[in-house]
Protein backbone atom coordinates (compact mmCIF):
# COMPACT_ATOMS: atom_id res chain seq x y z
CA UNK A 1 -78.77 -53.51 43.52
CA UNK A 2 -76.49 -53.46 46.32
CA UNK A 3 -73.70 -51.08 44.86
CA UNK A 4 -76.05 -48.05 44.44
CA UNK A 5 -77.83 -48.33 47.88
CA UNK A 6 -73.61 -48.58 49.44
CA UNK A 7 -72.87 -45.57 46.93
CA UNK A 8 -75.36 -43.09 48.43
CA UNK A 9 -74.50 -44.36 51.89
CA UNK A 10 -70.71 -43.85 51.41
CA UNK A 11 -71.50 -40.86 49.00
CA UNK A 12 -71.64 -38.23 51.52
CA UNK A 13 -68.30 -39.25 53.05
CA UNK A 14 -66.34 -39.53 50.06
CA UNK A 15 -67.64 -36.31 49.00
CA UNK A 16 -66.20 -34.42 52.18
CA UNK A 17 -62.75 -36.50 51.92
CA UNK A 18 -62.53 -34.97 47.82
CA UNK A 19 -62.97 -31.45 49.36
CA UNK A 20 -60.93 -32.16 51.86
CA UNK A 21 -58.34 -33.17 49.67
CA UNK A 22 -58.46 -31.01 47.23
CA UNK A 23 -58.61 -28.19 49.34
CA UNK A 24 -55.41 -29.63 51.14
CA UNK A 25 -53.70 -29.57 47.46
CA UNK A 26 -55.27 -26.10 46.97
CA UNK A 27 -53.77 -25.06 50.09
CA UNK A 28 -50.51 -26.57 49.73
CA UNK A 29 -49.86 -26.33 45.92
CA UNK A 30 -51.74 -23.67 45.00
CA UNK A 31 -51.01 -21.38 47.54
CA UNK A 32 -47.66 -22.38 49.07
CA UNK A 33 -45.38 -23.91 46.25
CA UNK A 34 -47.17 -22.43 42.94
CA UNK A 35 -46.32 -18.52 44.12
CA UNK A 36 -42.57 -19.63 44.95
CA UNK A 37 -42.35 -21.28 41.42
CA UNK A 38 -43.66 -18.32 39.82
CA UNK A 39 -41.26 -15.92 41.24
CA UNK A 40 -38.64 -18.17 40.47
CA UNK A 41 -40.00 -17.90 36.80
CA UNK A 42 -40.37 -14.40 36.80
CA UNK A 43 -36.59 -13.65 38.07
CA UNK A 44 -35.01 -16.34 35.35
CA UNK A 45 -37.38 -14.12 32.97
CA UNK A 46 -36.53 -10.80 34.55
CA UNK A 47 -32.28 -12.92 34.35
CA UNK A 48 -33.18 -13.59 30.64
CA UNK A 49 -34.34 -9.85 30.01
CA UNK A 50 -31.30 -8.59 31.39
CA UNK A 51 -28.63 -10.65 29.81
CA UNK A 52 -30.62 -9.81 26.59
CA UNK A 53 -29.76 -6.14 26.93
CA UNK A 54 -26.56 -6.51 28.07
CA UNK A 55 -25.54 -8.92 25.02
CA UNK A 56 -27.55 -6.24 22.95
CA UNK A 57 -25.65 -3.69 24.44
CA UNK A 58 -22.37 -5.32 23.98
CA UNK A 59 -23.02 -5.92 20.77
CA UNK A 60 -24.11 -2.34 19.92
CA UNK A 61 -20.73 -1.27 21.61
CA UNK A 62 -18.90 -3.48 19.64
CA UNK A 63 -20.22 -2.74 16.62
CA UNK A 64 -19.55 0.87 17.41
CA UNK A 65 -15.82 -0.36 18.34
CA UNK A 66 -15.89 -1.95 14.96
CA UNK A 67 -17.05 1.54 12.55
CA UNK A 68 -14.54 3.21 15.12
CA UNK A 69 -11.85 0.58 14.05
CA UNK A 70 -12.68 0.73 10.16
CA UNK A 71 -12.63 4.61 10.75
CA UNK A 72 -8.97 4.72 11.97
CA UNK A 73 -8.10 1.33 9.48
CA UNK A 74 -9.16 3.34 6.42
CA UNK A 75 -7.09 6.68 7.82
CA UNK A 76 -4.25 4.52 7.95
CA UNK A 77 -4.59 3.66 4.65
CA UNK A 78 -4.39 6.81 3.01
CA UNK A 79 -1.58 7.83 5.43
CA UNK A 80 0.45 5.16 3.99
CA UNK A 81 -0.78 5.32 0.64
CA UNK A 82 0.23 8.83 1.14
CA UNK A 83 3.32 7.96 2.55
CA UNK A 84 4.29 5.48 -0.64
CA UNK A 85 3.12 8.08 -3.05
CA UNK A 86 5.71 10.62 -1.64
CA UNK A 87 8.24 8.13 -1.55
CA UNK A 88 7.84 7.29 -4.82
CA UNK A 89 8.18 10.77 -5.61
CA UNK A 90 11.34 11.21 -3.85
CA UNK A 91 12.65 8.23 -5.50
CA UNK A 92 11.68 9.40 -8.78
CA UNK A 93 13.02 12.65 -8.08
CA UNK A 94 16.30 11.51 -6.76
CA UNK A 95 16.52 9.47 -10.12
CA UNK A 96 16.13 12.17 -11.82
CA UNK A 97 18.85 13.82 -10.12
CA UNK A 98 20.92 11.10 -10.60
CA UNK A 99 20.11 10.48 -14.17
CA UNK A 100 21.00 14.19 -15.13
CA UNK A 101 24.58 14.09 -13.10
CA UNK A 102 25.07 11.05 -15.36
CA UNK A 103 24.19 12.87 -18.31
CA UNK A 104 25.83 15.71 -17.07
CA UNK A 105 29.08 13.61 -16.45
CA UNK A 106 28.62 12.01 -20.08
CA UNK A 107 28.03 15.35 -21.65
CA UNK A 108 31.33 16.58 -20.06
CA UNK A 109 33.33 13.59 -20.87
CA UNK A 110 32.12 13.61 -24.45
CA UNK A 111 33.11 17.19 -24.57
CA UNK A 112 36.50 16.80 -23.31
CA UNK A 113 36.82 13.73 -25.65
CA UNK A 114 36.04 15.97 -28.65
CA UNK A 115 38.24 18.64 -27.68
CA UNK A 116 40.53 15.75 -27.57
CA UNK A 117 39.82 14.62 -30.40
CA UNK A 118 40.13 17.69 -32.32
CA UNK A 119 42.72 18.73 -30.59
CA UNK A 120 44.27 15.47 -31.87
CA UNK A 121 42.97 16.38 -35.51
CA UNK A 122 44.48 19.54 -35.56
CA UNK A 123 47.82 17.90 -34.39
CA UNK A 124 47.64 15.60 -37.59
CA UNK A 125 46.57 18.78 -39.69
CA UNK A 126 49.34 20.43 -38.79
CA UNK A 127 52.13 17.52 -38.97
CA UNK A 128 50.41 16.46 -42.62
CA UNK A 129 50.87 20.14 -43.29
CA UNK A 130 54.46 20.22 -42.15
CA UNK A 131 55.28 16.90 -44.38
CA UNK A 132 53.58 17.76 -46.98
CA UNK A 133 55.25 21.55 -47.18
CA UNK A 134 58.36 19.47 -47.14
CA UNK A 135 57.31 17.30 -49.92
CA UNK A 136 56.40 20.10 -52.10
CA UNK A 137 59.83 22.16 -51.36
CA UNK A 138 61.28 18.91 -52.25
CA UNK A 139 59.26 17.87 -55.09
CA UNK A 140 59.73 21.65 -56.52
CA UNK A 141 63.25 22.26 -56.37
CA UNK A 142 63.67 18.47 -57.96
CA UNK A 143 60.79 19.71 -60.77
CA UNK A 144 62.25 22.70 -61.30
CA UNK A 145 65.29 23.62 -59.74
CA UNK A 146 64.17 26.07 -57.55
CA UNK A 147 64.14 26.51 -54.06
CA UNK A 148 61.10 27.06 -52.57
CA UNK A 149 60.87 28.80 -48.90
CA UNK A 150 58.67 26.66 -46.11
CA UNK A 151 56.43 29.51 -45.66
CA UNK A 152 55.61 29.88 -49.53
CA UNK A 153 55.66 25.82 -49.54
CA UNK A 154 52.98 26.16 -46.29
CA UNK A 155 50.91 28.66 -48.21
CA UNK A 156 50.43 26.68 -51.24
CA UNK A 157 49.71 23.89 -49.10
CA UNK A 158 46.84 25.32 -46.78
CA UNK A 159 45.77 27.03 -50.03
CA UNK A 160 45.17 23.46 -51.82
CA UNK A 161 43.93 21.90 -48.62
CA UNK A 162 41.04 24.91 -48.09
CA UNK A 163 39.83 24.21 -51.66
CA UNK A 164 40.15 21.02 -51.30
């Protein structure tokens, strides 16, 4: 067979060019690219790591920014909840205060209305007094003749009027 008695004759010299080659791509790959790849993937790891940490930072200061926010928010709150509740209470009280100078204001009309008012009543007491003292002078001295003074005729009549 010709091909194996060529392959050991061409063997030896194909072996040195695969060292030869492969040591080239050893040489160049291996040691001349490969180490400038990996420190170009070690600093986009060692870029990673740190934007990692500073997002986890940020977020931890945000979230601390946040509690810090919520803090104040919920003192707010209860300053104006505190703030309504005495407001109410002013209003409430100045209602109050209004309501009783209303009252107050209807209590003293209503008690100048009955002074009025019996005022008034004693007016008509007296003039039905007066009349009627007149009627019974009149209706006496046509009864019976006799004439009657209108202090004895106003006697008689507040006498009949208190006993009804």
């Amino acid at each position: 067979m010709p091909q194996i008695s060529q392959l050991a004759a061409t063997w030896a010299s194909q072996l040195f060019w695969l060292v030869v080659t492969f040591g080239a791509v050893f040489f160049i790959v291996g040691r001349g690219m490969l180490p400038k790849v990996q420190k170009t993937i070690d600093a986009r790891d060692h870029s990673i790591a740190a934007d990692l940490a500073a997002a986890s930072a940020a977020r931890d200061q945000a979230d601390k920014v946040e509690a810090d926010w919520r803090v104040r928010d919920q003192a707010n709150r209860e300053k104006a909840q505190a703030l309504v509740a005495e407001a109410r209470q002013r209003a409430a009280k100045a209602s109050e205060e209004t309501l009783n100078a209303a009252g107050q204001q209807q209590a003293d009309r209503i008690a100048a209305a009955e002074a009025d008012i019996k005022a008034a009543t004693q007016r008509a007491l007296d003039e039905i007094e007066a009349v009627a003292a007149e009627a019974t002078q009149d209706i006496v001295a046509r009864v019976s003749g006799v004439q009657v003074s209108a202090d004895e005729a106003r006697g008689a009549v507040k006498a009949a009027m208190a006993h009804g």
